[in-house]
Structures are given as structure tokens and as C-alpha cells.
N, C-alpha and C. Protein backbone atom coordinates (compact mmCIF):
# COMPACT_ATOMS: atom_id res chain seq x y z
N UNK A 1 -11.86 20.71 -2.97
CA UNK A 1 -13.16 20.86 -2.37
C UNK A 1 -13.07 20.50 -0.89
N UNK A 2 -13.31 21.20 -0.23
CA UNK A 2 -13.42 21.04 1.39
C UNK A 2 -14.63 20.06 2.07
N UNK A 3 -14.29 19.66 2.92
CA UNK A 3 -14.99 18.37 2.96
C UNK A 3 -15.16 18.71 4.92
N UNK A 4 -16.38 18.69 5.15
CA UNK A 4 -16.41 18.84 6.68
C UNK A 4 -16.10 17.80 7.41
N UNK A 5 -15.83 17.16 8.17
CA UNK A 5 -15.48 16.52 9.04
C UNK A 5 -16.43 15.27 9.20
N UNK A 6 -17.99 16.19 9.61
CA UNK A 6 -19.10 14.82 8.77
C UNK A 6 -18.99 14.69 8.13
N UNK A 7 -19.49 15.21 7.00
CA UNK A 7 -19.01 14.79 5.44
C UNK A 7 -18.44 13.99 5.53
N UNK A 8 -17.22 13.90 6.28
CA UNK A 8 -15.86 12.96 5.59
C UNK A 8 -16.28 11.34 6.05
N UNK A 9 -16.93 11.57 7.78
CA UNK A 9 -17.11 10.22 8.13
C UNK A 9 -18.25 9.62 7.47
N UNK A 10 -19.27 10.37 6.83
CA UNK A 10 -20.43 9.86 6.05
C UNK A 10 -19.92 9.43 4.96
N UNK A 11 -19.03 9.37 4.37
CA UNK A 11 -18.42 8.65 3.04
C UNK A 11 -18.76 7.45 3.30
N UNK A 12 -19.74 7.23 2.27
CA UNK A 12 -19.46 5.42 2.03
C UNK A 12 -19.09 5.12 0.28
N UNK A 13 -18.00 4.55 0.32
CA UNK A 13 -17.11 4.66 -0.87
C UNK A 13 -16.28 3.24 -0.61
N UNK A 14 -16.01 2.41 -1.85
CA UNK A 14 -15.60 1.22 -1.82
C UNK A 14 -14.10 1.27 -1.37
N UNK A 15 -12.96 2.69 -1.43
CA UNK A 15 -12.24 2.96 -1.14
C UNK A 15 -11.88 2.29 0.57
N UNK A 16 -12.70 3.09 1.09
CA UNK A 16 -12.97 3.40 2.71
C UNK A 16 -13.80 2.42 3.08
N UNK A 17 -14.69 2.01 3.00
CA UNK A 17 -15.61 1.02 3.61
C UNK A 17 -15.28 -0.43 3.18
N UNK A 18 -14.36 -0.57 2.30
CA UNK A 18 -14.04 -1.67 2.41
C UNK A 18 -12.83 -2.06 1.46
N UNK A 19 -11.78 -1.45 0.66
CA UNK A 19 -10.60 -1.59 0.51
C UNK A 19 -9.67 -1.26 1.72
N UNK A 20 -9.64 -0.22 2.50
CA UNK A 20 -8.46 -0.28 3.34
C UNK A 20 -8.75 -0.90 4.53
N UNK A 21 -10.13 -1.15 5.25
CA UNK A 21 -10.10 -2.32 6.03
C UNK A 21 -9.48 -3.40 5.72
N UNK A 22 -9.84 -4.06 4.40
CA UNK A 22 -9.55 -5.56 4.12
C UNK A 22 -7.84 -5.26 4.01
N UNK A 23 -7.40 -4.16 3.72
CA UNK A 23 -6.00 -4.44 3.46
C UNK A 23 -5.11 -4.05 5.13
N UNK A 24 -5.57 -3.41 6.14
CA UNK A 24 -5.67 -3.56 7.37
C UNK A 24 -5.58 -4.91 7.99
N UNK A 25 -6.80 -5.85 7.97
CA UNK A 25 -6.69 -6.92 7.93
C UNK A 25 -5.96 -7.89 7.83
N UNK A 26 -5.62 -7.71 6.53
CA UNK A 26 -4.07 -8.60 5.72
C UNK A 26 -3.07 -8.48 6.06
N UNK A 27 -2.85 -7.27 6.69
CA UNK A 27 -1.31 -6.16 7.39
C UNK A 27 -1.54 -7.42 8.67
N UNK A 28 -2.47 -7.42 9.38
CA UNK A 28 -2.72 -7.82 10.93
C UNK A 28 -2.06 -9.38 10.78
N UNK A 29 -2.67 -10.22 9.84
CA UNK A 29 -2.35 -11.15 9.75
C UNK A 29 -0.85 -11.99 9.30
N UNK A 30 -0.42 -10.89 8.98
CA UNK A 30 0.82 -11.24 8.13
C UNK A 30 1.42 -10.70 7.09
N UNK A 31 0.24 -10.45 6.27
CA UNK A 31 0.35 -10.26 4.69
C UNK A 31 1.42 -8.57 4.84
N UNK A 32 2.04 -8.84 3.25
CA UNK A 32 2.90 -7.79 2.47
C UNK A 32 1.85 -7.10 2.36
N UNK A 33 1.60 -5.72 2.28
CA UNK A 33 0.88 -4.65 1.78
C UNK A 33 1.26 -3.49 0.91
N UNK A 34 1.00 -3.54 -0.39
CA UNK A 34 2.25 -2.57 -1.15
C UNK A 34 0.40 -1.47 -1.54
N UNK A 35 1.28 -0.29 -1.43
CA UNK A 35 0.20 0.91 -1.54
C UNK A 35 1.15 1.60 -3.01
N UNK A 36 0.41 2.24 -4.11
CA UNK A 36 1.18 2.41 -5.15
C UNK A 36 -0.04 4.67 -5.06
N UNK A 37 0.78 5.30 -4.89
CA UNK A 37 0.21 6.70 -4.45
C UNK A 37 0.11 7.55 -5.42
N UNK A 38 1.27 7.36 -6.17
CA UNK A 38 1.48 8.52 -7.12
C UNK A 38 1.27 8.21 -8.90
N UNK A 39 0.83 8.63 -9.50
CA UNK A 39 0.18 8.20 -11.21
C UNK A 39 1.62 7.51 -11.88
N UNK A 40 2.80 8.15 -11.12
CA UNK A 40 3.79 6.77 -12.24
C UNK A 40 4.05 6.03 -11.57
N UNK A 41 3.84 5.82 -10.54
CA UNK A 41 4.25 4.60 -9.42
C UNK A 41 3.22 3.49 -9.94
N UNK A 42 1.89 3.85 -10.08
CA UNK A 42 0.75 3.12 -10.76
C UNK A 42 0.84 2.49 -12.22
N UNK A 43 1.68 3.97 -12.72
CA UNK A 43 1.38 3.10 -14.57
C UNK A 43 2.78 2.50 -14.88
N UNK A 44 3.90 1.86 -13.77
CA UNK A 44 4.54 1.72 -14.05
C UNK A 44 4.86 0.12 -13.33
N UNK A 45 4.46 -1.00 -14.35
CA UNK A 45 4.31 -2.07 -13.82
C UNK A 45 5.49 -2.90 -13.17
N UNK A 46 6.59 -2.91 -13.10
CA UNK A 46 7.81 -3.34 -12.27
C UNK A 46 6.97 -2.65 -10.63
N UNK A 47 6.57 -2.05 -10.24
CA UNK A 47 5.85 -1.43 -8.68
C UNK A 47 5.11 -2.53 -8.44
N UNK A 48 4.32 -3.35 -9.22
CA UNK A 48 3.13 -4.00 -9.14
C UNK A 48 3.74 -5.90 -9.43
N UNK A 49 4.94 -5.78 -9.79
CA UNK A 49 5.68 -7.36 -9.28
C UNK A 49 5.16 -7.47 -11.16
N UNK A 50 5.06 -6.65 -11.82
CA UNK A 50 4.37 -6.90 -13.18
C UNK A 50 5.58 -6.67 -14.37
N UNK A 51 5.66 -7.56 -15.75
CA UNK A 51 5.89 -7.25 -16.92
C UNK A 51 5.41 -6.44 -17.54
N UNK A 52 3.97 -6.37 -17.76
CA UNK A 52 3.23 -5.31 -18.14
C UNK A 52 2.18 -5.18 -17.44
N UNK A 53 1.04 -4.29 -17.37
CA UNK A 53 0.18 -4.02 -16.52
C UNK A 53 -1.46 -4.62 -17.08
N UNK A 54 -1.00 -5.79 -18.41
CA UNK A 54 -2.29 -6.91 -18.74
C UNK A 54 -2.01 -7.71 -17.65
N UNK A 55 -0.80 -8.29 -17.46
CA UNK A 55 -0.66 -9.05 -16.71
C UNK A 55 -1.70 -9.27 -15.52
N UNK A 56 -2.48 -10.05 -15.23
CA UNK A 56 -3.57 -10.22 -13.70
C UNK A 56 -2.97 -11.11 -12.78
N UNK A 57 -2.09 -12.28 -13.31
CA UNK A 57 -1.57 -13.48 -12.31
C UNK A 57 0.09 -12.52 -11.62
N UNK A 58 0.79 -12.77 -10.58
CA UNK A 58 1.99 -12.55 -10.37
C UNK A 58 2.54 -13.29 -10.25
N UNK A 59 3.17 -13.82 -11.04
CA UNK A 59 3.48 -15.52 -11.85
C UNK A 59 4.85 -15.25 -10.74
N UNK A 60 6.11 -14.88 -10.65
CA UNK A 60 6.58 -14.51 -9.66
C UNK A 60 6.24 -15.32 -8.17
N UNK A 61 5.65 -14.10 -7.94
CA UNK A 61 5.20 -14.37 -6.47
C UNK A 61 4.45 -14.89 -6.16
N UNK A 62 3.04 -16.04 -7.54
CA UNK A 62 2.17 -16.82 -6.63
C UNK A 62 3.35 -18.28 -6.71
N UNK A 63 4.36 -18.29 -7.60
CA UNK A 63 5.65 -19.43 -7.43
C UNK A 63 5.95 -19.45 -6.16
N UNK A 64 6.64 -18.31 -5.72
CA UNK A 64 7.35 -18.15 -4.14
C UNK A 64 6.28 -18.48 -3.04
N UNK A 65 5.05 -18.31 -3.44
CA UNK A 65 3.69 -18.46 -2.52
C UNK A 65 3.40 -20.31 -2.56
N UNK A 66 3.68 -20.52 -3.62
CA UNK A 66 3.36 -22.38 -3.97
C UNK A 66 4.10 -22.75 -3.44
N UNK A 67 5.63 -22.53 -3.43
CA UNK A 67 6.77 -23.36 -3.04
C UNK A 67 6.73 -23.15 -1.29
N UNK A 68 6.43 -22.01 -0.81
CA UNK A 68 5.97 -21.71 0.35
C UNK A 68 5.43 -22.50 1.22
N UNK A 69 4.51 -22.83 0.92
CA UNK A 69 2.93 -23.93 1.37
C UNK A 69 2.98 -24.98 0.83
N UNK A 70 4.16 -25.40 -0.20
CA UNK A 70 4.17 -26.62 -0.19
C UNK A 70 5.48 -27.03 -0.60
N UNK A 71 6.15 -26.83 0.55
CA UNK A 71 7.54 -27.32 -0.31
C UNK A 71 8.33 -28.16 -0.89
N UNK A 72 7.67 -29.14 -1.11
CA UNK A 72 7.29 -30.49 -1.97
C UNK A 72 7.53 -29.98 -3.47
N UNK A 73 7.47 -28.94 -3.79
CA UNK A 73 7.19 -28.12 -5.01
C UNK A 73 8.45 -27.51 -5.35
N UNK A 74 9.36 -27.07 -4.36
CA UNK A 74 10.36 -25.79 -4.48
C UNK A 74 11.15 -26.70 -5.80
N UNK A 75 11.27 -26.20 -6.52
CA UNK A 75 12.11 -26.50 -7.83
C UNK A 75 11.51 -27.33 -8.64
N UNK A 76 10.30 -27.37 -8.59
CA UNK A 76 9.78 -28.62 -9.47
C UNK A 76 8.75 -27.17 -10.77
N UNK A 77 9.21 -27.62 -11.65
CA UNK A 77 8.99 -25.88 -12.39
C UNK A 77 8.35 -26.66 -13.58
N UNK A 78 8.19 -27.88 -13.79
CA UNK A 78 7.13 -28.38 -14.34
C UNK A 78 5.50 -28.48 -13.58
N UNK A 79 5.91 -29.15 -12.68
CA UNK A 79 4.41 -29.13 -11.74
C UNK A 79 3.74 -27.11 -11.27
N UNK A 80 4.60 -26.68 -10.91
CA UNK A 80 4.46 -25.32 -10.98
C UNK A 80 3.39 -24.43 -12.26
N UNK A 81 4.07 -24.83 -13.25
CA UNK A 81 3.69 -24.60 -14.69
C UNK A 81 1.95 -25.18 -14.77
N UNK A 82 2.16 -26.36 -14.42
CA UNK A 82 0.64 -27.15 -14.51
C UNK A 82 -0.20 -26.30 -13.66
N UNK A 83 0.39 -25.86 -12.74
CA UNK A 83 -0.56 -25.05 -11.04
C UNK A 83 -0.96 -24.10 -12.13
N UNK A 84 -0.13 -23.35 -12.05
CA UNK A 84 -0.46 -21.85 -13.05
C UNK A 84 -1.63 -22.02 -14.18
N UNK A 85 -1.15 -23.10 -14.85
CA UNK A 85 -2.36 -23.19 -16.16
C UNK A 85 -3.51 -23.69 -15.71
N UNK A 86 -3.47 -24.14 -14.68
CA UNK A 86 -4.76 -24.78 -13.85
C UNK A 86 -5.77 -23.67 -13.52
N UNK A 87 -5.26 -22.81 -13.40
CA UNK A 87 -5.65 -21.45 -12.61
C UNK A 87 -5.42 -20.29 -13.28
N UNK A 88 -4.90 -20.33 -14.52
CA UNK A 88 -5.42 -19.29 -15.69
C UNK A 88 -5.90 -19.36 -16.76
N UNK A 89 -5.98 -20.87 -17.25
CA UNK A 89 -6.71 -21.11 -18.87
C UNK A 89 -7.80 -21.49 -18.22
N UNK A 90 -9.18 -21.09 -19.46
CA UNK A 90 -10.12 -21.77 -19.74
C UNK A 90 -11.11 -21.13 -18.68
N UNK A 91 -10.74 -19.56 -17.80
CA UNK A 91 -11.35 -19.41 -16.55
C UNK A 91 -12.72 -18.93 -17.49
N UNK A 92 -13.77 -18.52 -16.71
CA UNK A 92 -15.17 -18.36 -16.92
C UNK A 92 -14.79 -16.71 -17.45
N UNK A 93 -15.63 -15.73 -18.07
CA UNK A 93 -15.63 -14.49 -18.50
C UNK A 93 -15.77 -13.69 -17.03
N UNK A 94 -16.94 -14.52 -16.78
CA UNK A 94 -17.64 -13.88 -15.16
C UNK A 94 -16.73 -13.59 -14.37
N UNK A 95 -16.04 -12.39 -14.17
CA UNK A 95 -15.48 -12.38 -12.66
C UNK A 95 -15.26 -13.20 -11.12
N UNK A 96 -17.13 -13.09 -11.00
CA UNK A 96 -17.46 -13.80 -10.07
C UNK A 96 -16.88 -15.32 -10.09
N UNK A 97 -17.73 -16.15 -10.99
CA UNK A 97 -17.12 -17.33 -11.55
C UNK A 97 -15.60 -17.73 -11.65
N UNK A 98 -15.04 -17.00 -11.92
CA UNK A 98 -14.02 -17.00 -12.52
C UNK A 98 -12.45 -17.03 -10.98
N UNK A 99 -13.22 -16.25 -9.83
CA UNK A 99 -12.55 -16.40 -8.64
C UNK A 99 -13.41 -17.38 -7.85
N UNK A 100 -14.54 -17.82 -8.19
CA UNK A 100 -14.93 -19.19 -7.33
C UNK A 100 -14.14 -20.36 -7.84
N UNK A 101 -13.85 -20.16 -9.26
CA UNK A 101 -13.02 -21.24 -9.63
C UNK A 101 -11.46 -21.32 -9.41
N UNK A 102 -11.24 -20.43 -9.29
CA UNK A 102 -9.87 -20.26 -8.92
C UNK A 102 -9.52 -20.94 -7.26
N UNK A 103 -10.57 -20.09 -6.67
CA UNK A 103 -10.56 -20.80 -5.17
C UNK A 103 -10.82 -22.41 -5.24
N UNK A 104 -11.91 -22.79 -5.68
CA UNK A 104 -12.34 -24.37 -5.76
C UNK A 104 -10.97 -24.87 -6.17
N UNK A 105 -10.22 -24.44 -6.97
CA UNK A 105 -9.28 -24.92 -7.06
C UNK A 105 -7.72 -24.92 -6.05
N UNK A 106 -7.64 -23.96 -5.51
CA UNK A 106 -6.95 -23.77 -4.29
C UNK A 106 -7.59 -24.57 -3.27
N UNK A 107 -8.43 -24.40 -2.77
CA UNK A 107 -8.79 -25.45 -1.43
C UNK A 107 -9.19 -26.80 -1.67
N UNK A 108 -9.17 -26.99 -2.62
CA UNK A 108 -10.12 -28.43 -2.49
C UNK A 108 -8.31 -29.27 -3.69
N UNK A 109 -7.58 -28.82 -3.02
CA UNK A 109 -5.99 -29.41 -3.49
C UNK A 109 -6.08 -30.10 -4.98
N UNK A 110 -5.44 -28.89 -5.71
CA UNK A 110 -5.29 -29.10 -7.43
C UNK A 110 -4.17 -30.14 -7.45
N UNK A 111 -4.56 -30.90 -8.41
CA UNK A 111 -3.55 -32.31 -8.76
C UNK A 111 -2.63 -32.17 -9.87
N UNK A 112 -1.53 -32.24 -9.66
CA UNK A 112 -0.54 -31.94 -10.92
C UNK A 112 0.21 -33.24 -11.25
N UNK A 113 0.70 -33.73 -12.19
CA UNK A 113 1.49 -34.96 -12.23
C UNK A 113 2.97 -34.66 -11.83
């Protein structure tokens, strides 16, 4: 379907108005940006740092991200373990909820033994 030129800039779509800004953003600042284009690149979870594609945490890479920012941590794979379960059991159903708690728990410094 051909799409005029207005048309195209009148799109307001969660795509465009506010997924590839925010990931723009993230590029600016630092951040990795992985774009997945094609339908097996997508259903094929090794692309996505994933075991399978239930998976939601990137147990992986939020490790390399902990040990990162706190390297007090690098090899300590018990306290690690505690981070993780801190921040995936017991979360709220709510979406919403469910990433306020995750954050409350990131900034306001989760305690592990």
C-alpha cells in the first residue's frame, strides 16, 4: 500500500513515536542496540541473548550488568542469585506494578547477604 509522504509523517504509531526514539536515545548514551528484522531472526531466541523466548529476565547479561556497577559482586554467584530472585519472584501480575517494583528495587540498593 503506498503511503504519501504526509501520510507517512502523520503516523502516530507506538513504533515511530516512541520505540525508535527511546532506542535512539539509548544508542546516544551508550547503550547496545540490537534490532531483530526478519521473522526467524525474531522467533529464534539465541538473537535475543534468550534460552527460549518465555524467558523475560536476560539472566546472562543483567549478571555482566551487576558485576559491572558493582564490582564487589564479580564472582560472587550466590549474592547474584539472591539479586535475580529479588527481582523475579513474587512480582505483581500488573505490568505496571510489576516494573515499579523492579525499579524500587534497583535504586533504592537491594540487600543481599
Amino acid at each position: 500500500m503506498y503511503e504519501s509522504p504526509k501520510e507517512k509523517a502523520l503516523r502516530l504509531d507506538e513504533l515511530t513515536t516512541v520505540e525508535q526514539p527511546f532506542m535512539e536515545q539509548l544508542k546516544e548514551i551508550g547503550w547496545e542496540v540490537y534490532s531483530l528484522n526478519e521473522a526467524n531472526q525474531v522467533n529464534d531466541p539465541s538473537n535475543s541473548f534468550r534460552k527460549s523466548l518465555k524467558e523475560f529476565i536476560l539472566k546472562d547479561k543483567l549478571i555482566e550488568s551487576l558485576e559491572k556497577i558493582n564490582p564487589f559482586l564479580a564472582g560472587q554467584t550466590d549474592q547474584l542469585e539472591q539479586v535475580i530472585r529479588k527481582i523475579t519472584v513474587d512480582l505483581p501480575s500488573d505490568l505496571v506494578q510489576a516494573n515499579e517494583q523492579v525499579l524500587e528495587l534497583f535504586i533504592n540498593n537491594t540487600k543481599v547477604s
